[in-house]
Protein backbone atom coordinates (compact mmCIF):
# COMPACT_ATOMS: atom_id res chain seq x y z
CA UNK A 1 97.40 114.64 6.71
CA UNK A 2 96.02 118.11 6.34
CA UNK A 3 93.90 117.76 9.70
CA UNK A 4 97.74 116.41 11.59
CA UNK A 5 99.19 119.33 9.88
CA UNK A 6 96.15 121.93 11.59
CA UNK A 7 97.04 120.23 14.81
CA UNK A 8 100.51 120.63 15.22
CA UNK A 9 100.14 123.95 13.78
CA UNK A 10 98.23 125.03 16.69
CA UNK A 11 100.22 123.07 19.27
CA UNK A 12 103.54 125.17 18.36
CA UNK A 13 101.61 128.54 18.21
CA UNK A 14 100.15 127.31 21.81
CA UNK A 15 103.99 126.80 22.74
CA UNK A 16 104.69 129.55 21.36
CA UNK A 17 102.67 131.81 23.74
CA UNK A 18 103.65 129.60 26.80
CA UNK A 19 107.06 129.76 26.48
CA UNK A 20 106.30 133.86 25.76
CA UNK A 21 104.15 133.74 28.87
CA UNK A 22 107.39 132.30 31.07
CA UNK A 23 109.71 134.21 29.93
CA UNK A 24 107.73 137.33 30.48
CA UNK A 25 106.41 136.72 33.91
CA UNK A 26 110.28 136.48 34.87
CA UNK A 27 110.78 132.61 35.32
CA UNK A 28 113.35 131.42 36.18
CA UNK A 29 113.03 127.70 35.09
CA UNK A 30 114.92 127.65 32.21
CA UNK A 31 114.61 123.64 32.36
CA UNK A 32 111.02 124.14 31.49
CA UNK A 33 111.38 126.61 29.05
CA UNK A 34 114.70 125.05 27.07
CA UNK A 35 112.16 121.85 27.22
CA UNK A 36 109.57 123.86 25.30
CA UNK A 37 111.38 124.96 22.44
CA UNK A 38 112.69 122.03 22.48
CA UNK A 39 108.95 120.66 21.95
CA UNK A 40 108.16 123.52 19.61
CA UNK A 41 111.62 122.91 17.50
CA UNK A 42 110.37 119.45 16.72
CA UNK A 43 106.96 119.89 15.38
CA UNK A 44 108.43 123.07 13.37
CA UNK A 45 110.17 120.28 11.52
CA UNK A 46 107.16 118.21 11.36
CA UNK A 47 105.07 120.52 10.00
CA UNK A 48 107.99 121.44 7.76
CA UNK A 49 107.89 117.64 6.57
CA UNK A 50 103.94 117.14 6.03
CA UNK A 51 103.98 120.64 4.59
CA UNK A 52 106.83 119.19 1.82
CA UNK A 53 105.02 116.16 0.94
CA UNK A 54 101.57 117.81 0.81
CA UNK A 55 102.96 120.47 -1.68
CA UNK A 56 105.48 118.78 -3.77
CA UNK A 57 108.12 121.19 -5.43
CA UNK A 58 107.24 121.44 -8.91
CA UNK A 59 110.65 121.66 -11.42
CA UNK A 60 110.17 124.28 -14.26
């Protein structure tokens, strides 16, 4: 779980910087970029997910 949870990490911080790269080189495919957050949107919520059941919340 921890080494799925290192991957996806890096796959949205590798979106992160292409859809950066788009938008600041003036593209104007907003298909492709809309597509990419898209992309980077769902692995923020399954990281989110593995992150939750890897550290539990602990009631005081």
């Amino acid at each position: 779980m921890r080494k799925r949870l290192e991957v996806l990490k890096i796959e949205h911080r590798d979106l992160d910087a292409a859809i950066d790269a788009l938008t600041g080189a003036g593209s104007n495919d907003q298909l492709q970029i809309a597509r990419l957050k898209k992309r980077k949107l769902k692995l923020k919520d399954q990281i989110a997910m593995i992150e939750d059941y890897l550290i539990p919340d602990i009631i005081a």
